[in-house]
C-alpha atoms as a PDB file:
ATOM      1  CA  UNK A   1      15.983  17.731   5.753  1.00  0.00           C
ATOM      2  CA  UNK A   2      13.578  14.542   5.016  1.00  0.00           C
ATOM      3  CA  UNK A   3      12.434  14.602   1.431  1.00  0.00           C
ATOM      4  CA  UNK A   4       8.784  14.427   0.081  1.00  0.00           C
ATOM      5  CA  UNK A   5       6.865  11.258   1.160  1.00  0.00           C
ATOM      6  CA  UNK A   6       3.954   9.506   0.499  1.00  0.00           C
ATOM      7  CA  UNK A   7       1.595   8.822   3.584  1.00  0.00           C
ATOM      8  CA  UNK A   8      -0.963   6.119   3.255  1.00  0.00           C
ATOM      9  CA  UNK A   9      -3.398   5.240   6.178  1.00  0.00           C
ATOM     10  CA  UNK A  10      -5.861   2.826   6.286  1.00  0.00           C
ATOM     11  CA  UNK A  11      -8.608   3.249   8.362  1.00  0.00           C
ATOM     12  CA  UNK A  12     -10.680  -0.169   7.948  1.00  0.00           C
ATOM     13  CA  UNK A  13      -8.551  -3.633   6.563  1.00  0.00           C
ATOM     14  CA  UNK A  14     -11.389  -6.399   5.981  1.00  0.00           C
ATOM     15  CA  UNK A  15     -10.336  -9.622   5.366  1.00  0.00           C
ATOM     16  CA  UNK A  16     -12.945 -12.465   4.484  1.00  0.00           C
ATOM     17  CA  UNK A  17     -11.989 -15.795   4.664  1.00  0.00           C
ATOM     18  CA  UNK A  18      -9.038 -15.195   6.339  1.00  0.00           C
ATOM     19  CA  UNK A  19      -8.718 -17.285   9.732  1.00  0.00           C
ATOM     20  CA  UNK A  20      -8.975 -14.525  12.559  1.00  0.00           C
ATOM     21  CA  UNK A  21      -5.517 -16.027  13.613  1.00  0.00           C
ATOM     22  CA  UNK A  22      -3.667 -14.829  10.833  1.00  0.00           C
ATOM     23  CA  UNK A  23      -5.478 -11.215  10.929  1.00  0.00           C
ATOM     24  CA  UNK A  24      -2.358  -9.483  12.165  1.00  0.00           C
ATOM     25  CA  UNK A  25       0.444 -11.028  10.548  1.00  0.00           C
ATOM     26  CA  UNK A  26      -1.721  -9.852   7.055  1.00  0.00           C
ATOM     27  CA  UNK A  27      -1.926  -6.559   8.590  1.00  0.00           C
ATOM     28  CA  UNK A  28       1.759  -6.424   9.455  1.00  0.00           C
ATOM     29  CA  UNK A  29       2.370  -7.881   5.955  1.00  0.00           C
ATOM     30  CA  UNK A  30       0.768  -5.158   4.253  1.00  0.00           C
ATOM     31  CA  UNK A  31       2.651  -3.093   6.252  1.00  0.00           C
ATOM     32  CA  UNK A  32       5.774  -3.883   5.410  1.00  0.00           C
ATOM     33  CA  UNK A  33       5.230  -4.329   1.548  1.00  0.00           C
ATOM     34  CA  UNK A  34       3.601  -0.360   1.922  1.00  0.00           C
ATOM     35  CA  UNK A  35       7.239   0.356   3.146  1.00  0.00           C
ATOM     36  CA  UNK A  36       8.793  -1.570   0.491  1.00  0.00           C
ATOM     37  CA  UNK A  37       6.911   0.126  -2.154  1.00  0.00           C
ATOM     38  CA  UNK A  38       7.145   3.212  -0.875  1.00  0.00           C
ATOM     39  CA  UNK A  39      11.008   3.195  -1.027  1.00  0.00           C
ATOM     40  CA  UNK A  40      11.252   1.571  -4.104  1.00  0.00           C
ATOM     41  CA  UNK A  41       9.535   4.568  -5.436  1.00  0.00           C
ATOM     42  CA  UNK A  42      11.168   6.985  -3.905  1.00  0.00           C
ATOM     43  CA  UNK A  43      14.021   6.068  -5.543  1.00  0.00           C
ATOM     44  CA  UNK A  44      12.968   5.524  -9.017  1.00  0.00           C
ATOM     45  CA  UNK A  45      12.112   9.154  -8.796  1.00  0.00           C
ATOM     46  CA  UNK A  46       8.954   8.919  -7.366  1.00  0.00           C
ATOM     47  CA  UNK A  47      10.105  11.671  -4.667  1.00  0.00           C
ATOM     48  CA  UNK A  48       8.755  14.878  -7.828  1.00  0.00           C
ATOM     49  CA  UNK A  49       5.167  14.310  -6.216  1.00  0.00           C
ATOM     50  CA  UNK A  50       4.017  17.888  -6.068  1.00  0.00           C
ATOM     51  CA  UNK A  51       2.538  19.771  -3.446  1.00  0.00           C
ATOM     52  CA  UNK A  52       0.340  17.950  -0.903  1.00  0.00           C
ATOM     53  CA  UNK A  53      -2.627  15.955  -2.763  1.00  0.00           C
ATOM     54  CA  UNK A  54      -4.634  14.759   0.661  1.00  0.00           C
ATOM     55  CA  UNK A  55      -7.789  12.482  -0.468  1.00  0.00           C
ATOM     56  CA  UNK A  56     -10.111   9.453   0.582  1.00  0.00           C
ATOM     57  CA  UNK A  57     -11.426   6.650  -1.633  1.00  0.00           C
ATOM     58  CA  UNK A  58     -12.807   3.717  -1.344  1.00  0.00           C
ATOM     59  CA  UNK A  59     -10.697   0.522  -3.355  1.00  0.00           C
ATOM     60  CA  UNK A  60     -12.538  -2.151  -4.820  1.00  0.00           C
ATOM     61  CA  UNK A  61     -12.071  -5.283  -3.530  1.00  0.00           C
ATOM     62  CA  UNK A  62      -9.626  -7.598  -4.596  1.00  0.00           C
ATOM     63  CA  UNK A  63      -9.174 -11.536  -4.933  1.00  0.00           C
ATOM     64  CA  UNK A  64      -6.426 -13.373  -3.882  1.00  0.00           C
ATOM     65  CA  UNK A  65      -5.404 -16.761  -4.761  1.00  0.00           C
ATOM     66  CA  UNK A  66      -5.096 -18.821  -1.612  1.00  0.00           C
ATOM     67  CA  UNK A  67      -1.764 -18.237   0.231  1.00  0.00           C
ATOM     68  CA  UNK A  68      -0.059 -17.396   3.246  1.00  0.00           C
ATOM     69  CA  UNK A  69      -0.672 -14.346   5.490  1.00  0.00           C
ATOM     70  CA  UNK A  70       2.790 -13.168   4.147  1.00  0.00           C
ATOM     71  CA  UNK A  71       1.148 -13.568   0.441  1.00  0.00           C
ATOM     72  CA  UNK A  72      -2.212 -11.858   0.837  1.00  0.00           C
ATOM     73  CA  UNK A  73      -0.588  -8.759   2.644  1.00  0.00           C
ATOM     74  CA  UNK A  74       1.726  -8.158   0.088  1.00  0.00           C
ATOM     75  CA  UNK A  75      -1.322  -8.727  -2.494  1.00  0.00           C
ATOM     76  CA  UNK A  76      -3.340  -6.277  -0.784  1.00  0.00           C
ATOM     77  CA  UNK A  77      -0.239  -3.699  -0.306  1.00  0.00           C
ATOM     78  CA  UNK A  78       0.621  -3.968  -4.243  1.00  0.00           C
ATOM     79  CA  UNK A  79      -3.503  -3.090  -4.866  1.00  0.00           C
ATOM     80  CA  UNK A  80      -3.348  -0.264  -2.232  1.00  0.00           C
ATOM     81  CA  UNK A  81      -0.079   1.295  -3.608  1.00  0.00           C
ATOM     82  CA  UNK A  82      -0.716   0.506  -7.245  1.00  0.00           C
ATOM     83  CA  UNK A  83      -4.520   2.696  -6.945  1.00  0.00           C
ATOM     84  CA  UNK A  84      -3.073   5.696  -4.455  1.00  0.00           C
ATOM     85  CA  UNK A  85       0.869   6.289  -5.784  1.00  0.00           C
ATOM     86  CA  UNK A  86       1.525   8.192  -8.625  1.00  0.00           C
ATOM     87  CA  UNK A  87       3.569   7.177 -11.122  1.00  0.00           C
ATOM     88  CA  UNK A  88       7.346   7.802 -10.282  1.00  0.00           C
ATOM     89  CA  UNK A  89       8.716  10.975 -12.022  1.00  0.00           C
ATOM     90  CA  UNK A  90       5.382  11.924 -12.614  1.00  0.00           C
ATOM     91  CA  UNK A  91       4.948  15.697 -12.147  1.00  0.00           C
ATOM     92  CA  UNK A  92       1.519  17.557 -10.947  1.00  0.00           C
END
């Protein structure tokens, strides 16, 4: 048996100023960092989230100091994670 998860899914990514070359390594970027998050909360305890909480919102956008594709994904993943995932051991 698979413990509790957290499930994000992004249905629009727009990137401004961000040279349509490097598009999908920011994607896959944020991507990854989503995964790393997501495990890293799992196992501070992060795996108590209660029964299924399914919503939509809207984040504000965020500003990111000039970097590498590697470097605004992970930016973007941090804002995504940090605004959707409870706090681990939280309880609902």
């Amino acid at each position: 048996m698979t413990g509790p998860r957290i499930e994000i899914v992004i249905d629009e990514l727009v990137l401004r100023g961000v040279a349509p070359s490097d598009a999908h390594a920011v994607a896959a970027a944020v991507e990854a960092q989503l995964a790393v998050l997501g495990t890293r909360w799992s196992a501070a305890g992060g795996n108590r989230y209660g029964a299924r909480d399914e919503s939509s919102r809207r984040l504000p956008a965020i500003d990111v100091a000039p970097g590498t594709p590697a470097d605004l994904g992970g930016a973007v993943a941090n804002a995504v994670f940090g605004a959707v995932a409870p706090s681990p051991g939280a309880t609902r």
